[in-house]
Protein backbone atom coordinates (compact mmCIF):
# COMPACT_ATOMS: atom_id res chain seq x y z
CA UNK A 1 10.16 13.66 4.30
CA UNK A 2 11.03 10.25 3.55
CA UNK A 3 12.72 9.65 0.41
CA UNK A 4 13.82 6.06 0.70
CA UNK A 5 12.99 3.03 2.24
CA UNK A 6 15.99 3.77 4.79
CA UNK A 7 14.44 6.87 5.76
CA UNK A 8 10.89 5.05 6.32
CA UNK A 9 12.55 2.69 8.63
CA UNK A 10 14.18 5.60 10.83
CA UNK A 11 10.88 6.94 11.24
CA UNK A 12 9.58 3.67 12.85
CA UNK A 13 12.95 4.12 15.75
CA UNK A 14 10.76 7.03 16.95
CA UNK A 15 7.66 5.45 17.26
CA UNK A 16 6.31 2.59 19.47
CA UNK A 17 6.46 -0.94 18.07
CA UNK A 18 3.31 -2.11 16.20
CA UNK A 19 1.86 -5.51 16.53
CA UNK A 20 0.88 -7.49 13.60
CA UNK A 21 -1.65 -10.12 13.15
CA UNK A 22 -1.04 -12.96 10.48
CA UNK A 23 -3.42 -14.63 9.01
CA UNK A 24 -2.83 -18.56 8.46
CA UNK A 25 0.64 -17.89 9.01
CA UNK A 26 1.76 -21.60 8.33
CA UNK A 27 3.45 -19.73 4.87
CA UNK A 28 7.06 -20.27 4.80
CA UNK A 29 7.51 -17.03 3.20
CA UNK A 30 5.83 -14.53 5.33
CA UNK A 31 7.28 -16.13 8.22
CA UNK A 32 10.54 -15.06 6.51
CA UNK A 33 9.48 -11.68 6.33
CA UNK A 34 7.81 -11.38 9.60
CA UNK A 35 10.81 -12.82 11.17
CA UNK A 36 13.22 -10.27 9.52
CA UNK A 37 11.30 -7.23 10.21
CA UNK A 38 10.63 -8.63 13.93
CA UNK A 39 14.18 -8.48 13.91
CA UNK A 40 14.69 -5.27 12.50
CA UNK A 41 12.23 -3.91 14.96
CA UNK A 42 9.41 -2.99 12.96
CA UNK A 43 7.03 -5.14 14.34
CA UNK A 44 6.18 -7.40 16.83
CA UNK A 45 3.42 -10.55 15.81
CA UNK A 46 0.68 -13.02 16.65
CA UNK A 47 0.80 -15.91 14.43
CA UNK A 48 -2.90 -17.20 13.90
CA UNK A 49 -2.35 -20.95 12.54
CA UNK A 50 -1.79 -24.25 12.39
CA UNK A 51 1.08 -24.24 15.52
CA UNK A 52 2.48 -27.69 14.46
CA UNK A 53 2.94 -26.26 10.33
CA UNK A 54 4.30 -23.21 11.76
CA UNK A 55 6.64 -24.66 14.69
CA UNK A 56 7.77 -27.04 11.22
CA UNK A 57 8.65 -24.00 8.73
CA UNK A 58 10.37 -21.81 11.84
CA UNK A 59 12.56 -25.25 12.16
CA UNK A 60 13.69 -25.31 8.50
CA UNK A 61 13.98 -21.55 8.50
CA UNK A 62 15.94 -20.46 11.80
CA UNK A 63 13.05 -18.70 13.13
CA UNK A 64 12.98 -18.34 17.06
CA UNK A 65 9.35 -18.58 18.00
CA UNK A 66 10.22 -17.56 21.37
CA UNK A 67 9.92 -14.03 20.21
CA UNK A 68 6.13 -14.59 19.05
CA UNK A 69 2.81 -15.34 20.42
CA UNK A 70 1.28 -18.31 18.56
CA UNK A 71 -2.46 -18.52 18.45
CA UNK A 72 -3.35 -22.24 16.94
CA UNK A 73 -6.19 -22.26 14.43
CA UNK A 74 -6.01 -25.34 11.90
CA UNK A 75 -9.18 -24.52 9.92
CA UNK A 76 -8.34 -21.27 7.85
CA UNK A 77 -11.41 -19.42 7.95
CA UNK A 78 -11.41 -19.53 11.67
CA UNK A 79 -8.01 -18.52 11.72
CA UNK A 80 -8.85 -15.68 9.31
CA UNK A 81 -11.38 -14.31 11.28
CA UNK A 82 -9.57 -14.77 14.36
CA UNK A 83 -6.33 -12.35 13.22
CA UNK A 84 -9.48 -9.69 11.93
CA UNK A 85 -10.78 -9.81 15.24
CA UNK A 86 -7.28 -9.76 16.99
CA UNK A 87 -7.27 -5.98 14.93
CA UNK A 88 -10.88 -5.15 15.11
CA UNK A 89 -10.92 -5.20 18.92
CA UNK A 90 -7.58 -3.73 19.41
CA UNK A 91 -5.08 -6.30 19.98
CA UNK A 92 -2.88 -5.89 16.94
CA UNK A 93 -2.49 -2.86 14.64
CA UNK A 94 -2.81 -4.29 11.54
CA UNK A 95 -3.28 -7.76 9.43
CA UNK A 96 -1.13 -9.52 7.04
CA UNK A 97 -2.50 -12.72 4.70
CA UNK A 98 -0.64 -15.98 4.96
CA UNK A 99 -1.57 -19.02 3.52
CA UNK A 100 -4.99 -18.58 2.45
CA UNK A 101 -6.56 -17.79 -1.13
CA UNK A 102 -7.15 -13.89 -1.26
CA UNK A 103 -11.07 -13.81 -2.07
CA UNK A 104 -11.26 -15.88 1.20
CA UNK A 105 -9.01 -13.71 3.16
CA UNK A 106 -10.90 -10.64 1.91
CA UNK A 107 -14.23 -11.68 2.92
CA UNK A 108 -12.47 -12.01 6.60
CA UNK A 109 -11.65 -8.08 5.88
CA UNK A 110 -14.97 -7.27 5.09
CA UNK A 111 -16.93 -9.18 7.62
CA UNK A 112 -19.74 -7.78 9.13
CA UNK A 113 -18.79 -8.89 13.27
CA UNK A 114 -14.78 -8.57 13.16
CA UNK A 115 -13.78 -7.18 10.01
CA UNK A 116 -12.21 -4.00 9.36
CA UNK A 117 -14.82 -2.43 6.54
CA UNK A 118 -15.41 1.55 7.47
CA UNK A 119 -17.70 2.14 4.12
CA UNK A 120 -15.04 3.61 2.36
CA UNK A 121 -13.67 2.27 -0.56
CA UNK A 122 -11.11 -0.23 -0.19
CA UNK A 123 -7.94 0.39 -2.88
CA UNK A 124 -3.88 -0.62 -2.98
CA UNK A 125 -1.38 1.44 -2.28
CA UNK A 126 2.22 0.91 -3.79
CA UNK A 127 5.29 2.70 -2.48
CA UNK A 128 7.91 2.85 -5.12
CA UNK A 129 11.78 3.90 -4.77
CA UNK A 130 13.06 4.40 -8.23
CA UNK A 131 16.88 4.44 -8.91
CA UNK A 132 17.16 8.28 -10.41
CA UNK A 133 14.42 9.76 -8.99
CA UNK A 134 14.91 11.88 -5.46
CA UNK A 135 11.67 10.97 -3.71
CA UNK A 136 9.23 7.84 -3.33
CA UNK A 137 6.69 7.48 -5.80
CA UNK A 138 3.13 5.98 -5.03
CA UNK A 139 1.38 4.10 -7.40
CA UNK A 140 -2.42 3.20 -7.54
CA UNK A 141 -4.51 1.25 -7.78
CA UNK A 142 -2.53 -1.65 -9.19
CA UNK A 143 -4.03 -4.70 -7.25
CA UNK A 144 -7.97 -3.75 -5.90
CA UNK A 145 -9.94 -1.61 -8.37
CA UNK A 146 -10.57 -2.70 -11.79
CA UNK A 147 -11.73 0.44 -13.71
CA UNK A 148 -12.61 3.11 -10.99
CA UNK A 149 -15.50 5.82 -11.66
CA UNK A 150 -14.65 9.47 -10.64
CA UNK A 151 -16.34 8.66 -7.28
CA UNK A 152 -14.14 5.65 -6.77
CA UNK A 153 -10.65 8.19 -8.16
CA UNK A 154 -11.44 10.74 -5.74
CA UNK A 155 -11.66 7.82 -2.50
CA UNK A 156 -8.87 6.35 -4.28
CA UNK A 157 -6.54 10.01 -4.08
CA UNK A 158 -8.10 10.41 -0.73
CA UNK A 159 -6.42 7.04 0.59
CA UNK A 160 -2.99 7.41 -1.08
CA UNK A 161 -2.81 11.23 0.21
CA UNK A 162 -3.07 9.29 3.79
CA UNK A 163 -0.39 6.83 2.83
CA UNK A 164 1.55 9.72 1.55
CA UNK A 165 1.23 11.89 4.89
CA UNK A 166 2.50 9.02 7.00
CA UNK A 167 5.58 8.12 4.94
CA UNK A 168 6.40 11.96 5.66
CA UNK A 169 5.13 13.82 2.76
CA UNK A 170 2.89 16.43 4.32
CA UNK A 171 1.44 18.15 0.72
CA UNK A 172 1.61 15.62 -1.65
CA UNK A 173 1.70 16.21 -5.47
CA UNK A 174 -0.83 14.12 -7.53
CA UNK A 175 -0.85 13.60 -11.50
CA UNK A 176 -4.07 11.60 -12.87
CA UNK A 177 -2.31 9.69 -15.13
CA UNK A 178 -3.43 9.73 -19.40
CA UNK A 179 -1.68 8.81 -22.40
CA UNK A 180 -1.73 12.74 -23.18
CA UNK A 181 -1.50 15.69 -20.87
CA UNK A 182 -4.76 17.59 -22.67
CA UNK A 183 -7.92 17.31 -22.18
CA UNK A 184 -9.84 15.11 -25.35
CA UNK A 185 -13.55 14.12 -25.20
CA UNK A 186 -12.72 10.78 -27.09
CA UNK A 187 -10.50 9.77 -24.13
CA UNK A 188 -12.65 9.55 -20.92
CA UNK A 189 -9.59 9.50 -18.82
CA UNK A 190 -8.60 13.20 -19.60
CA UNK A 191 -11.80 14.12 -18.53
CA UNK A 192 -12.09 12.26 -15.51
CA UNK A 193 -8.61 13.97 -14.67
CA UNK A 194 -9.55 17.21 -15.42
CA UNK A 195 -12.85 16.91 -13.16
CA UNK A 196 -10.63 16.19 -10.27
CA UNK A 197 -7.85 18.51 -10.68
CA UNK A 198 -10.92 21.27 -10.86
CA UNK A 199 -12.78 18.70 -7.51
CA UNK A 200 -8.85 19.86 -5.52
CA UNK A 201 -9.39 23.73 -6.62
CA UNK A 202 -12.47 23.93 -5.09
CA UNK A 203 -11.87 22.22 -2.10
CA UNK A 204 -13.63 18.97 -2.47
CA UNK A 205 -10.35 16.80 -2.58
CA UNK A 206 -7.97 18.50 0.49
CA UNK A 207 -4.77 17.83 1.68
CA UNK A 208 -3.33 17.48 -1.75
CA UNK A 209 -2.53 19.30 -5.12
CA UNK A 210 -4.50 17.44 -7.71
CA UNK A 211 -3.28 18.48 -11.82
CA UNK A 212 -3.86 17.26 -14.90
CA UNK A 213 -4.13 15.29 -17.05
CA UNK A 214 -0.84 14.88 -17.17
CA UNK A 215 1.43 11.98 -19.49
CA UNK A 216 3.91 9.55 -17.31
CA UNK A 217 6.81 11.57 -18.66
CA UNK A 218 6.01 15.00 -17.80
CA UNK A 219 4.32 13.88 -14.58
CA UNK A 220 7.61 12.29 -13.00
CA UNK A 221 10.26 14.48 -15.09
CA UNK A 222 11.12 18.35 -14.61
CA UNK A 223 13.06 17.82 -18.29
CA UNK A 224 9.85 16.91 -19.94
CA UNK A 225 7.50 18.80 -18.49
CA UNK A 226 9.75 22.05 -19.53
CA UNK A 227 10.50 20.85 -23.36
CA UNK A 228 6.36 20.33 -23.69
CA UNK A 229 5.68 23.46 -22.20
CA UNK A 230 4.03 22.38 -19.16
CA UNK A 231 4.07 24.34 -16.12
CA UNK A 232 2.48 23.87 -12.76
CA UNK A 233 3.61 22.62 -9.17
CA UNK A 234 2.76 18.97 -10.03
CA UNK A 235 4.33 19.05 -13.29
CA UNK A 236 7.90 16.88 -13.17
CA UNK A 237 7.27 16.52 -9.15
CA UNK A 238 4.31 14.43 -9.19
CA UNK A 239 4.41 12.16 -5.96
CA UNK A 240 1.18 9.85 -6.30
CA UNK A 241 0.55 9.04 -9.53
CA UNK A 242 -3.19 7.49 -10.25
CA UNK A 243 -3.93 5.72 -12.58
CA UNK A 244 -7.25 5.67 -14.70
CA UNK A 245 -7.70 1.62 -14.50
CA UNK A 246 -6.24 -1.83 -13.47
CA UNK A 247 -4.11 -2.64 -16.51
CA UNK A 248 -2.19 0.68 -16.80
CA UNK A 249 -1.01 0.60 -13.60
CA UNK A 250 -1.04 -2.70 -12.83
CA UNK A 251 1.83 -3.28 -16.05
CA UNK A 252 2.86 -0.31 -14.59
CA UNK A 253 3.89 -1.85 -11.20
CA UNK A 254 5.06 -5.01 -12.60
CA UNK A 255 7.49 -3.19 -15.15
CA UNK A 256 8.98 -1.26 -12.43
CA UNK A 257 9.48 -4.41 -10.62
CA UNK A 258 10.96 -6.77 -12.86
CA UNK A 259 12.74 -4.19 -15.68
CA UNK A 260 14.21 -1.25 -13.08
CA UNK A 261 16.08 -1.06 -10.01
CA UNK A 262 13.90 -0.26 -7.43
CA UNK A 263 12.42 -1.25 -4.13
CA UNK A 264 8.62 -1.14 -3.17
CA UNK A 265 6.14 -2.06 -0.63
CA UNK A 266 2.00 -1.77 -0.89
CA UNK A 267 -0.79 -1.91 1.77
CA UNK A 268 -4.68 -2.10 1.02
CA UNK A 269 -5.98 0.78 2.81
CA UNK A 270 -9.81 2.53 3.39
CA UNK A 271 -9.97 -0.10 6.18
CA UNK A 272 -9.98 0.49 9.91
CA UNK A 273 -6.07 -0.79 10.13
CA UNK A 274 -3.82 -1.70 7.46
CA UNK A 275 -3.85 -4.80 5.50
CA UNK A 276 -0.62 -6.14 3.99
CA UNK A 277 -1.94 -8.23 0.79
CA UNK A 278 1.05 -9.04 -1.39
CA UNK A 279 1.95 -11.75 -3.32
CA UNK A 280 3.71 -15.04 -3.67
CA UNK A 281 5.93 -13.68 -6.17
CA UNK A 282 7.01 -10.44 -4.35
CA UNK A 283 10.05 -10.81 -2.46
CA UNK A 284 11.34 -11.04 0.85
CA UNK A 285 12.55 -7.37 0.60
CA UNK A 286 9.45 -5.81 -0.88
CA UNK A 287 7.18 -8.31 2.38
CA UNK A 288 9.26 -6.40 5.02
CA UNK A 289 8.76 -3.18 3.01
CA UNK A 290 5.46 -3.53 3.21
CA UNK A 291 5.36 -4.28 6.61
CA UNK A 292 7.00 -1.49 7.41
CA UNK A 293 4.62 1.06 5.33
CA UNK A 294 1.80 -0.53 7.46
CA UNK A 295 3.39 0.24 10.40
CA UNK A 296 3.71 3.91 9.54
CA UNK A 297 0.02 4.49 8.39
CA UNK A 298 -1.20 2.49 12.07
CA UNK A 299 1.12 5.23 13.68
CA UNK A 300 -0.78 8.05 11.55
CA UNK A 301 -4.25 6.03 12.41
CA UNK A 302 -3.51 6.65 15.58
């Protein structure tokens, strides 16, 4: 089971090495990233681009292009569809956005000839390691869905269960996430919790244990759970924790991030391969992390 980052890297030593397709990778920070986890060995990669922008950032940056194949696209649609296609038909293992807006990049991800849709739903993944706590935490959906029915919750616990499974965890623990740990017809949330902890009892969500509604505190803490009486095996050991829309755990990623130590990576999942989405303002580190993560769920695609 991998409890760290560290841990999710030795996994990758025993599998072979993924390729990864970037998507207008004239972006002089994914190039960082992609370089570093080439050299780690996570991943090897195509860079789909403008060759002259990218030959100019691998000069400022010390980046030996030798070491990748460079496939050169100057228009950045083209070059979009060309790394979804480079996927698609089997050539790389998963994608990874460069330097293009993300509404245009999606629509490469959903395209009807070389895109990656499956008709499942599409949501984002985060893979937290928390100073204090023994085991990674996932997060979702921070990034993707804005305020998911209990259709959309039940797709969404489906993909982070997958996530979950290939970072090692092979019976994950999932709390619904409320602002109380009782059910209370004024708060739809609680409800929609309760539907799919009773959805996992009967079957119709497998692979997982599914309780609540459960509060942040007793869902991640053994200490609270037991002072509020709450008993259960997801109680204090929750490993996914979903939330019910876009803001909570959206300020809940972001506070981790920026107020805690921790490290974290995130994928968009529910397509054919994984797609690394992240953001401007997430670091070097958290790039390679989620490199990495992608890696492992290609390997469990497999």
């Amino acid at each position: 089971m991998g409890k760290n980052f560290e841990e999710l890297f030795s996994q990758l030593k025993a599998v072979s090495t993924k390729k990864l397709a970037v998507a207008v990778a004239q972006d002089e920070p994914v190039l960082e990233a992609v370089s570093l986890a080439k050299d780690r060995g996570i991943v090897d990669a195509i860079l789909v681009g403008d060759k002259e922008k990218i030959e100019e950032i691998a000069k400022n940056i010390d980046m030996d292009l030798s070491k990748f194949e460079i496939v050169n696209e100057k228009n950045p649609q083209k070059a979009t569809l060309k790394a979804m296609e480079l996927v698609s038909s089997g050539q790389a293992d998963m994608v990874m956005k460069g330097l293009i807006d993300t509404a245009t990049f999606l629509r490469g991800v959903l395209n009807k000839e070389v895109g990656l849709r499956t008709g499942k739903l599409m949501s984002h993944v985060a893979v937290f390691e928390i100073e204090g706590i023994d085991r990674l935490i996932l997060l979702t959906d921070a990034a993707f869905n804005t305020y998911p029915d209990i259709k959309a919750k039940t797709q969404i616990i489906n993909n982070s269960v997958m996530v979950a499974k290939s970072c090692g965890i092979g019976y994950p623990k999932v709390a619904p996430i409320c602002a109380v740990e009782v059910v209370n017809p004024d708060m739809p949330a609680t409800i929609d919790a309760s539907l799919l902890s009773k959805m996992n009892d009967r079957g119709q969500i497998k692979g997982c244990i599914v309780d609540g509604p459960l509060a942040l505190d007793n869902a991640l803490s053994e200490d609270a759970a037991h002072h509020k009486g709450i008993k259960g095996e997801v109680a204090g050991k929750a490993d996914i924790l979903v939330f019910p829309n876009i803001e909570s755990a959206n300020v809940m990623y972001k506070a981790l991030t920026y107020t805690a130590k921790t490290r974290n990576g995130g994928i968009l999942v529910g397509t054919s391969a994984p797609v690394i989405l992240t953001s401007r303002a997430d670091s070097c580190e958290t790039k390679v992390n989620s490199i990495a993560l992608a890696a492992l769920v290609a390997e469990s695609n497999k």
